[in-house]
Protein backbone atom coordinates (compact mmCIF):
# COMPACT_ATOMS: atom_id res chain seq x y z
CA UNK A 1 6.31 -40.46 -9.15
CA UNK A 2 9.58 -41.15 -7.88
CA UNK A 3 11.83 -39.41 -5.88
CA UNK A 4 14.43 -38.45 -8.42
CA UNK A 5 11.62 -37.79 -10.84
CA UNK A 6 11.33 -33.33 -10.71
CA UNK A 7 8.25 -31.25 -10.58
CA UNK A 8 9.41 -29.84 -14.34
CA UNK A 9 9.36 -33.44 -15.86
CA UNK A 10 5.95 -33.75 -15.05
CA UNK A 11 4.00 -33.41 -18.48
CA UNK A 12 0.99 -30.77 -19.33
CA UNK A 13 -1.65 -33.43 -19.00
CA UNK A 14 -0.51 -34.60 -15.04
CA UNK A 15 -0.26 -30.85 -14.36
CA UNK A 16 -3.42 -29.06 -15.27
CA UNK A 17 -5.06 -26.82 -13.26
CA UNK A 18 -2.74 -28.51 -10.29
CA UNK A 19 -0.24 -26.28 -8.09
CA UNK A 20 3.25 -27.35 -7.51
CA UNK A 21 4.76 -26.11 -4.46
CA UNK A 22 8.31 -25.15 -3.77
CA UNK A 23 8.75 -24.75 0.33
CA UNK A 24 7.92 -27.97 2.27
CA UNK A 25 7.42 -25.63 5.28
CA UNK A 26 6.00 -22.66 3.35
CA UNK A 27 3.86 -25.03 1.41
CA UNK A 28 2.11 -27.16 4.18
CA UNK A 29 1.44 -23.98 6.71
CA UNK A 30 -0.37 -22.58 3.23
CA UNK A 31 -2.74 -25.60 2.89
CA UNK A 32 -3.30 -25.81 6.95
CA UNK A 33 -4.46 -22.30 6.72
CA UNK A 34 -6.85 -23.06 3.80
CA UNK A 35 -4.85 -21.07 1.49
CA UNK A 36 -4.29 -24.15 -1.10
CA UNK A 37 -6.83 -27.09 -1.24
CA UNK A 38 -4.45 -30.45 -0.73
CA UNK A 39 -6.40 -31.90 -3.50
CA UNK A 40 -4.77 -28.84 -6.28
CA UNK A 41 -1.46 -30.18 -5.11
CA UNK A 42 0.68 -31.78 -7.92
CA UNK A 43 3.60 -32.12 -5.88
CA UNK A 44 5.90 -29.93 -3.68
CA UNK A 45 9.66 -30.05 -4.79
CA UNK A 46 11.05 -29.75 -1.43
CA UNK A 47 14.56 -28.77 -0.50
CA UNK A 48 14.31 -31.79 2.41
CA UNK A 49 16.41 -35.26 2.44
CA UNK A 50 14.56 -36.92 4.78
CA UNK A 51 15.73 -40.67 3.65
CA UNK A 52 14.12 -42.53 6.49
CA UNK A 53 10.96 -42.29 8.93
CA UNK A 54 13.79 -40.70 12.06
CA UNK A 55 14.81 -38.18 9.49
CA UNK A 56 10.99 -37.62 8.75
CA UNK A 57 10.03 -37.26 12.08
CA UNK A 58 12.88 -34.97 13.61
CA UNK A 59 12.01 -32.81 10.16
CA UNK A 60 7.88 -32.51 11.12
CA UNK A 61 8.82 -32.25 14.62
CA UNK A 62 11.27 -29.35 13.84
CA UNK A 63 9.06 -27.31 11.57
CA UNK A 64 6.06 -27.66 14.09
CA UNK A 65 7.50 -26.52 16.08
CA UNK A 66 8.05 -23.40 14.00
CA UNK A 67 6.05 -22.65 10.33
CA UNK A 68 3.12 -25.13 11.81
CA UNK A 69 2.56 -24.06 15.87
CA UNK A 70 -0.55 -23.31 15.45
CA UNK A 71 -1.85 -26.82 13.79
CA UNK A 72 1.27 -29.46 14.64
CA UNK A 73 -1.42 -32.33 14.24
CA UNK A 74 -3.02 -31.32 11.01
CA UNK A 75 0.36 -30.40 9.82
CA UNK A 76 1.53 -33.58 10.12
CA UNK A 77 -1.19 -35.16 8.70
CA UNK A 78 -1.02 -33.14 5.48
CA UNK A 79 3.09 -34.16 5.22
CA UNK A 80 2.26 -37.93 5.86
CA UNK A 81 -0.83 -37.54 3.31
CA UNK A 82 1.59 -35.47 0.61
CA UNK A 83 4.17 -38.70 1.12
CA UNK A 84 1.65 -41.50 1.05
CA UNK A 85 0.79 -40.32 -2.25
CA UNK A 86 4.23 -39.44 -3.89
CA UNK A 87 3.83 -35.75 -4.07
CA UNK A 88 7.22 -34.72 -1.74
CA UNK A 89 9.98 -34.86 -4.29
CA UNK A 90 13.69 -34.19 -2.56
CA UNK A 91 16.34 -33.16 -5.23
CA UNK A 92 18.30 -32.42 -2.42
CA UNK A 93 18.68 -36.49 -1.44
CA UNK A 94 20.48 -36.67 -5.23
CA UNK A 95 22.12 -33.20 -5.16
CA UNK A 96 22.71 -32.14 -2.01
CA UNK A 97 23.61 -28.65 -3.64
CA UNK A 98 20.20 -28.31 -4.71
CA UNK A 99 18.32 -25.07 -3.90
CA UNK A 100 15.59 -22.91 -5.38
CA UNK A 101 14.95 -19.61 -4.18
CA UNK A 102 11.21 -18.87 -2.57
CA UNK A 103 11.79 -15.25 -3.36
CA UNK A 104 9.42 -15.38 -6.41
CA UNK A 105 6.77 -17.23 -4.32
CA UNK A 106 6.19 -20.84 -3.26
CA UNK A 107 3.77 -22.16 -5.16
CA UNK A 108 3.86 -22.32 -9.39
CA UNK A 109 0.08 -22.36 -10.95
CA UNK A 110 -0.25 -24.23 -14.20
């Protein structure tokens, strides 16, 4: 999956029974709590751009700081797993308007 590539593009047989998540933040505090197995995770359509490993870093230090104090570590693991595997998609680095609303929820069950 590419970056440019969105979670709705993704076809019925990639997405089965998998979650796609909405809230980088929101998203990673649910799996750290064992709300959300990491392995149900299709992708999380984040409204980051993080375009290098600084921007990464100052973005995971940030947020521990904040949705993950309780688990910076495993936090951090989880984002660095979610990225070695393609499943962070930014709109945002292609659209900087981008923006979807969490209001509904942050996670979308297929």
């Amino acid at each position: 999956m590419t970056q440019t590539r969105t979670a709705s593009e993704a076809t019925a047989r990639e997405r089965i029974g998998m979650k796609i998540g909405y809230s980088l933040s929101l998203c990673v505090r649910d799996i750290i709590e064992g709300k959300v197995q990491l392995e149900d995770v299709f992708c999380i359509q984040a409204s980051t751009a993080a375009r290098d490993e600084r921007d990464w870093d100052r973005l995971v230090k940030q947020y521990s700081e904040t949705y993950w104090r309780n688990s910076p570590a495993e936090a951090a693991a989880v984002v660095q797993a979610l990225r070695d595997t393609h499943r962070v998609v930014q709109p945002r680095l292609e659209n900087p308007s981008y923006f979807r609303s969490t209001a509904a929820g942050v996670w979308e069950d297929d």
